[in-house]
PDB file of N, CA and C in Angstrom:
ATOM      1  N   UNK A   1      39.106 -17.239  50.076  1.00  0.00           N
ATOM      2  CA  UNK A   1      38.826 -18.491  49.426  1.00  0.00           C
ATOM      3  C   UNK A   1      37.416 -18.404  48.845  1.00  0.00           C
ATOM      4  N   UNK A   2      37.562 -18.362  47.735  1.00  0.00           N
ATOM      5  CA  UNK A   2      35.624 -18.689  46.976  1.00  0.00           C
ATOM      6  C   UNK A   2      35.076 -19.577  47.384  1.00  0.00           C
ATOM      7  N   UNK A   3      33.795 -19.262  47.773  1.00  0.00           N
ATOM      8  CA  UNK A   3      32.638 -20.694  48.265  1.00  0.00           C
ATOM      9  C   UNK A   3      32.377 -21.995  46.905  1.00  0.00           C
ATOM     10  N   UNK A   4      32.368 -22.736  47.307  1.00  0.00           N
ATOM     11  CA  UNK A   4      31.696 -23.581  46.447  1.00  0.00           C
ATOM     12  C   UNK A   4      30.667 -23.112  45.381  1.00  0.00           C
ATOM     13  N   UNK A   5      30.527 -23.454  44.371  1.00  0.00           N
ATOM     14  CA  UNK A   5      29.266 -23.314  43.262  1.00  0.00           C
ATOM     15  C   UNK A   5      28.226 -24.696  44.112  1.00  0.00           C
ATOM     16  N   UNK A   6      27.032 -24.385  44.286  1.00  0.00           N
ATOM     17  CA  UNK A   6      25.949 -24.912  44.429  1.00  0.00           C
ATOM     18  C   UNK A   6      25.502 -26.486  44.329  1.00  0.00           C
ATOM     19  N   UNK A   7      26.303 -25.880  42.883  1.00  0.00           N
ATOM     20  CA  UNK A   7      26.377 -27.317  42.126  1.00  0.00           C
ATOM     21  C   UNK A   7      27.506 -28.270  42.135  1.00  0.00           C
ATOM     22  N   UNK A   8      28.521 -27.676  42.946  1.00  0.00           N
ATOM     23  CA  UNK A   8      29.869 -28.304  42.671  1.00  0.00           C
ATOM     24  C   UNK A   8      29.693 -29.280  43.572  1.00  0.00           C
ATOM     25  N   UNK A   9      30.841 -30.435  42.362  1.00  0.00           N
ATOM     26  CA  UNK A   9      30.601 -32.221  42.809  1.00  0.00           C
ATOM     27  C   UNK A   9      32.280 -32.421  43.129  1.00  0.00           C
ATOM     28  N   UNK A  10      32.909 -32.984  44.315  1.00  0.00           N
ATOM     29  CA  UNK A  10      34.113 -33.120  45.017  1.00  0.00           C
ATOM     30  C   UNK A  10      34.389 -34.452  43.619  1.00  0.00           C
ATOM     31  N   UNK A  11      35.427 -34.528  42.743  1.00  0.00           N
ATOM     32  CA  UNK A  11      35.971 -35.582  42.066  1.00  0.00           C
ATOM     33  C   UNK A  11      36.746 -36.190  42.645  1.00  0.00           C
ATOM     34  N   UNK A  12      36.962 -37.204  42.508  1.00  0.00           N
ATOM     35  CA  UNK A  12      38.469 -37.919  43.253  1.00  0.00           C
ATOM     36  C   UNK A  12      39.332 -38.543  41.870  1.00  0.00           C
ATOM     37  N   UNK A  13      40.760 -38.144  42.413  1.00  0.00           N
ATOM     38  CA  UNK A  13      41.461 -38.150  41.312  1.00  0.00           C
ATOM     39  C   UNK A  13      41.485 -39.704  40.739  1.00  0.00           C
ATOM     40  N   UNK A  14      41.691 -39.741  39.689  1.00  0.00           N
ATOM     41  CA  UNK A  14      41.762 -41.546  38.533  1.00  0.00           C
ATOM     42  C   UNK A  14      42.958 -41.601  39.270  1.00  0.00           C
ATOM     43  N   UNK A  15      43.915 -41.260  39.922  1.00  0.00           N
ATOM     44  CA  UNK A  15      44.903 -42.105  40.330  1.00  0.00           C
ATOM     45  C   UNK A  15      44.532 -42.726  41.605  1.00  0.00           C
ATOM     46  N   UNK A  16      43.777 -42.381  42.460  1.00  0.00           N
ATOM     47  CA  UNK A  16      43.548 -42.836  43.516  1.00  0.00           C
ATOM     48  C   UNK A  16      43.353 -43.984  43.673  1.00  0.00           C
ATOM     49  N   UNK A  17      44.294 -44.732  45.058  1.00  0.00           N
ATOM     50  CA  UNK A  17      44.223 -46.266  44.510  1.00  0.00           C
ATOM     51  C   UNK A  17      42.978 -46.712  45.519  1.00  0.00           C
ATOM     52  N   UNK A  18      41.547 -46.167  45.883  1.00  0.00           N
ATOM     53  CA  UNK A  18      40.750 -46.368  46.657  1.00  0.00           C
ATOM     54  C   UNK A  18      41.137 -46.766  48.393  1.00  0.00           C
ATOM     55  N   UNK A  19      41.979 -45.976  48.664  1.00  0.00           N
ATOM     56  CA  UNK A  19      42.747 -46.045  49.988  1.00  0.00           C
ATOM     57  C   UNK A  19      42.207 -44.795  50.705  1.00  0.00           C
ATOM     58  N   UNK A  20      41.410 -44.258  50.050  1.00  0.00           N
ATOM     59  CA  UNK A  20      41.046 -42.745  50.631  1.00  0.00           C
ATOM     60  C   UNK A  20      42.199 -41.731  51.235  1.00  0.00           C
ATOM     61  N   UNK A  21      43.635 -41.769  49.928  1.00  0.00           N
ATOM     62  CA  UNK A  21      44.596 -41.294  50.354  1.00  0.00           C
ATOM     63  C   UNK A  21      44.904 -40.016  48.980  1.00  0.00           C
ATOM     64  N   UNK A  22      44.095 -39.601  48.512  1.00  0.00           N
ATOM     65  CA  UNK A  22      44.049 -39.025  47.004  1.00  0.00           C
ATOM     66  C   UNK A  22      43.946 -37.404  47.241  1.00  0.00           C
ATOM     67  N   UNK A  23      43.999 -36.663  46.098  1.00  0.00           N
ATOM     68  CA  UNK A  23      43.320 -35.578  45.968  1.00  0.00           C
ATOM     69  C   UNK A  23      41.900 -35.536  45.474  1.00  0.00           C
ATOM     70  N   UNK A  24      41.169 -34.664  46.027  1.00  0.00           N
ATOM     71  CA  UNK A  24      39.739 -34.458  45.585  1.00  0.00           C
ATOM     72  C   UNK A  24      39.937 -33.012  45.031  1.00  0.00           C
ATOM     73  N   UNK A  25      38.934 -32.254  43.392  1.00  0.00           N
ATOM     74  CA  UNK A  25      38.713 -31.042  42.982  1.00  0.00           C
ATOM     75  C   UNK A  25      37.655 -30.743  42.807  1.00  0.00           C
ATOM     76  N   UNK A  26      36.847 -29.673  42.877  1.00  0.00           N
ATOM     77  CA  UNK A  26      35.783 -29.020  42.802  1.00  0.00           C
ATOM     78  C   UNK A  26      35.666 -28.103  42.067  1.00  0.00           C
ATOM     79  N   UNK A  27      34.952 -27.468  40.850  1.00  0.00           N
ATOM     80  CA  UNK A  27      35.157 -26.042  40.533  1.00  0.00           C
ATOM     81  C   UNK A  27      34.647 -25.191  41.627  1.00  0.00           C
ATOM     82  N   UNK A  28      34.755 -23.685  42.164  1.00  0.00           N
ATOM     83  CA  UNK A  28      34.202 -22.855  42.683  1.00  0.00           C
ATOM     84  C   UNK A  28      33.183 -22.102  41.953  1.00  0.00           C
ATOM     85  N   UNK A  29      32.218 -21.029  42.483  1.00  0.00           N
ATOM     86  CA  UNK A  29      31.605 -20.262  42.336  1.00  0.00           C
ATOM     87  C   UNK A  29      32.450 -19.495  41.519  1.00  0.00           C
ATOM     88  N   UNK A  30      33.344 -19.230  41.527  1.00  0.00           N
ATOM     89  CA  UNK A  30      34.493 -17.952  40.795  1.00  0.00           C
ATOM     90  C   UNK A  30      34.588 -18.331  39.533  1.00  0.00           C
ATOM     91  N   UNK A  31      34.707 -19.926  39.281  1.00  0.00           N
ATOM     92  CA  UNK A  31      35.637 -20.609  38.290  1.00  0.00           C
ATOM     93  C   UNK A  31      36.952 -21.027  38.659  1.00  0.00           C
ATOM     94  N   UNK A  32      37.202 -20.957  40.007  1.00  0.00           N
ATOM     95  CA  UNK A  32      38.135 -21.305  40.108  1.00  0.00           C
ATOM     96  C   UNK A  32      38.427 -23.049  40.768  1.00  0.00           C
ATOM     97  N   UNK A  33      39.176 -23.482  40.883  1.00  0.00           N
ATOM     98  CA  UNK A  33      39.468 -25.424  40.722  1.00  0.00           C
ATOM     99  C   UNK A  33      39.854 -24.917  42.561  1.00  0.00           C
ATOM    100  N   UNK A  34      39.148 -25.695  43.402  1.00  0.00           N
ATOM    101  CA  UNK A  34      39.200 -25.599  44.623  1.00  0.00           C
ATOM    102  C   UNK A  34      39.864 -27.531  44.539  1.00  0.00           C
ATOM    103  N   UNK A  35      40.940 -27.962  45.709  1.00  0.00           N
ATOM    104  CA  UNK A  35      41.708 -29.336  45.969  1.00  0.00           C
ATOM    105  C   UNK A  35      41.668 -29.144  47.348  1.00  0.00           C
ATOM    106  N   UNK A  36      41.107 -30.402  47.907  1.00  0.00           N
ATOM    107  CA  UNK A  36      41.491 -30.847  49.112  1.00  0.00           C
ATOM    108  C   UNK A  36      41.871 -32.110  49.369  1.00  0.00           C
ATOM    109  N   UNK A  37      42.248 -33.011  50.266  1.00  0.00           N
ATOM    110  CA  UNK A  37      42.485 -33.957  50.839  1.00  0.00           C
ATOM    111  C   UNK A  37      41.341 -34.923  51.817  1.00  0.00           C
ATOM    112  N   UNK A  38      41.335 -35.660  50.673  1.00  0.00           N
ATOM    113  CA  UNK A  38      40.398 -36.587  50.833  1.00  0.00           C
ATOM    114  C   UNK A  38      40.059 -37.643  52.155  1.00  0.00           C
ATOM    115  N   UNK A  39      41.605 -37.417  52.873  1.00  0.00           N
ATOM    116  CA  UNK A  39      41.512 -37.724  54.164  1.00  0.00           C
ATOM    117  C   UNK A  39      40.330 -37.018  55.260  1.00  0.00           C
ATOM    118  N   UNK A  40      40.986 -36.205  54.708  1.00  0.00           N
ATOM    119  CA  UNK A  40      40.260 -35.114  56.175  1.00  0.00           C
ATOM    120  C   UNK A  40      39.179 -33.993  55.371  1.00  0.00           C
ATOM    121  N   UNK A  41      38.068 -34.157  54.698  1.00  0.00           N
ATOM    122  CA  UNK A  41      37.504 -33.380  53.546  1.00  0.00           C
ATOM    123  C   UNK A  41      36.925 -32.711  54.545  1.00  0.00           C
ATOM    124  N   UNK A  42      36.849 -31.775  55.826  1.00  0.00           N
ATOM    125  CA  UNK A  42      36.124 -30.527  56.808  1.00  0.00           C
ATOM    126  C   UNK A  42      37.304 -29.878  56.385  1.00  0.00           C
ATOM    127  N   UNK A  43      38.710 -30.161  56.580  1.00  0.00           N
ATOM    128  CA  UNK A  43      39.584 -28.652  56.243  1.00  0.00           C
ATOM    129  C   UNK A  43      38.845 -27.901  55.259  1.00  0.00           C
ATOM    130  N   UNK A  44      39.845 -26.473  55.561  1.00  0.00           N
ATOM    131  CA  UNK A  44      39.661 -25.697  54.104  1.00  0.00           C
ATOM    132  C   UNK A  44      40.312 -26.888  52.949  1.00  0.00           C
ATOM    133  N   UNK A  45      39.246 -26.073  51.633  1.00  0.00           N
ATOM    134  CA  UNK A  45      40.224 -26.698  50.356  1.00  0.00           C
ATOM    135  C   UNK A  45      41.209 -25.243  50.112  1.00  0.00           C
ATOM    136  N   UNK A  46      41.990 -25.594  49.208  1.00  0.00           N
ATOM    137  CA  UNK A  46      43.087 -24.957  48.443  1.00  0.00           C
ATOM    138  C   UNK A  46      42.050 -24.383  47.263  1.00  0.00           C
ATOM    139  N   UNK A  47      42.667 -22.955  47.130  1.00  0.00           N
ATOM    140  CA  UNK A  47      42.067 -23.034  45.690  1.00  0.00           C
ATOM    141  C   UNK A  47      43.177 -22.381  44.485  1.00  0.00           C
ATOM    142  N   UNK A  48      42.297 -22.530  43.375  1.00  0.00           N
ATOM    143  CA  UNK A  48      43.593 -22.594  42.134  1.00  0.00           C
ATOM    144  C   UNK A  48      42.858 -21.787  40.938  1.00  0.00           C
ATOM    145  N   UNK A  49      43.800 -20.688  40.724  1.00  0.00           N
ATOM    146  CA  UNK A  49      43.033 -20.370  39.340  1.00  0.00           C
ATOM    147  C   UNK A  49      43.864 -21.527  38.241  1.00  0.00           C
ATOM    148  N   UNK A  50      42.441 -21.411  37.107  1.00  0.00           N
ATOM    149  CA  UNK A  50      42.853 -22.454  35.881  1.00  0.00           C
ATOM    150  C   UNK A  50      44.018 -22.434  35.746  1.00  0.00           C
ATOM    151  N   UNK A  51      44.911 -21.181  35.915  1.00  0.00           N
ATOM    152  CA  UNK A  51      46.484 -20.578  34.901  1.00  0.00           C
ATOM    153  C   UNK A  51      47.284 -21.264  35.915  1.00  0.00           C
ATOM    154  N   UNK A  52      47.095 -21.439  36.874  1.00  0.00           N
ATOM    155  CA  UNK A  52      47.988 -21.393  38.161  1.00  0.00           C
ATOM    156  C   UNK A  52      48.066 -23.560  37.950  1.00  0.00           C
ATOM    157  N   UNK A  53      46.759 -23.595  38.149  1.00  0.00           N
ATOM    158  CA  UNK A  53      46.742 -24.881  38.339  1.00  0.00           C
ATOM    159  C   UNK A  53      47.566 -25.928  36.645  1.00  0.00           C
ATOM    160  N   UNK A  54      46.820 -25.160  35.978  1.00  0.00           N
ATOM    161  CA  UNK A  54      47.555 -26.039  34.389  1.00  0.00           C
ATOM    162  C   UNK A  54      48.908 -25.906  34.628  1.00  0.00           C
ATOM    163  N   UNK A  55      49.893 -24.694  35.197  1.00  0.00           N
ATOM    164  CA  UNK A  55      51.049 -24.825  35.626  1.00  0.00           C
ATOM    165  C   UNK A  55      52.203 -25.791  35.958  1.00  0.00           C
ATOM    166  N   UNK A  56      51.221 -25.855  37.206  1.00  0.00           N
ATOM    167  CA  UNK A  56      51.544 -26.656  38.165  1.00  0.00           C
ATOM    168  C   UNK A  56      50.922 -28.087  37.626  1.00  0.00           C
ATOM    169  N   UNK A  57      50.282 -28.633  36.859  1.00  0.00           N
ATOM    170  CA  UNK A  57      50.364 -29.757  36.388  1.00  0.00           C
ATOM    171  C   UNK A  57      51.296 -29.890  35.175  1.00  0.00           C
ATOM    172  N   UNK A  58      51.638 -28.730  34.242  1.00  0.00           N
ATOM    173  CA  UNK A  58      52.760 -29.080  33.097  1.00  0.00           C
ATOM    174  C   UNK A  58      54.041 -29.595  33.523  1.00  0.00           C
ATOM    175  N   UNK A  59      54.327 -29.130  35.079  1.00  0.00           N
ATOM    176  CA  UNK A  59      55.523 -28.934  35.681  1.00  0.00           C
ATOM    177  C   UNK A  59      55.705 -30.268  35.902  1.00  0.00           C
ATOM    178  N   UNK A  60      54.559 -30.787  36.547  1.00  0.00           N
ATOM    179  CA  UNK A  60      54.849 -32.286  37.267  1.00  0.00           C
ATOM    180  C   UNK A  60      55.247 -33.089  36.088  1.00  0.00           C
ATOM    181  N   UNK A  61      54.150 -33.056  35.058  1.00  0.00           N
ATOM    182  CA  UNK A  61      54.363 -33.771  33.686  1.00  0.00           C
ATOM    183  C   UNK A  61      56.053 -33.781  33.195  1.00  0.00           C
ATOM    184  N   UNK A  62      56.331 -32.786  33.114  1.00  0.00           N
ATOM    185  CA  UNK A  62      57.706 -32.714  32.437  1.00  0.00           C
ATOM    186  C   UNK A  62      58.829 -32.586  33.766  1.00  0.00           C
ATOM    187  N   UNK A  63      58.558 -33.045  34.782  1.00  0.00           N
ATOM    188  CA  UNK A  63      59.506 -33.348  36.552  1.00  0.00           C
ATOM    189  C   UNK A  63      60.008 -32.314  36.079  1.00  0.00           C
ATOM    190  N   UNK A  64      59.939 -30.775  36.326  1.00  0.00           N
ATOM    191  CA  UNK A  64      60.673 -29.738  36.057  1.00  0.00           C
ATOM    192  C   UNK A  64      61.067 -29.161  37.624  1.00  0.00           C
ATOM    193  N   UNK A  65      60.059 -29.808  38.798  1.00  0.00           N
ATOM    194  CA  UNK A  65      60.153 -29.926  39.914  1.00  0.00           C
ATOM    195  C   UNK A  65      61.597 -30.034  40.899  1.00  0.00           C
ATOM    196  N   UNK A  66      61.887 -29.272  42.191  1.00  0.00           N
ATOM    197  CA  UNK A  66      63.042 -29.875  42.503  1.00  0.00           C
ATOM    198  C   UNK A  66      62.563 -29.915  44.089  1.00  0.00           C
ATOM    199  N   UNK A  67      63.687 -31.191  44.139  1.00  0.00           N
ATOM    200  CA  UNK A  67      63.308 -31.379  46.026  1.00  0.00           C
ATOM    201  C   UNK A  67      63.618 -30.932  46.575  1.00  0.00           C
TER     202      UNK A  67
END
């Protein structure tokens, strides 16, 4: 998992309905988009390269998703 960049600021997602039930993202040191859970922000975060992550958001966009 890449460390944090120095500078990196935890966002909380615009959907979050201020319930502290959201996703939070960070860039890494790498460049890569580190997500955790805003519940419990000591876990590890997840991390995501750009390619991986734009993916996985086109997917949701267009519910290409299955349960």
């Amino acid at each position: 998992m890449p460390p944090l960049a120095a500078d990196s600021v935890w966002r909380r997602s615009s959907h979050s309905t201020g319930a502290n039930n959201c996703v939070e993202s960070a860039r890494t040191a790498a460049d890569v988009l580190a997500v955790r859970d805003s519940k419990n922000v000591t876990r590890p975060h997840l991390s995501f390269s750009a390619a991986a992550w734009t993916s996985f958001v086109s997917a949701l966009c267009e519910e290409t998703f299955t349960h």
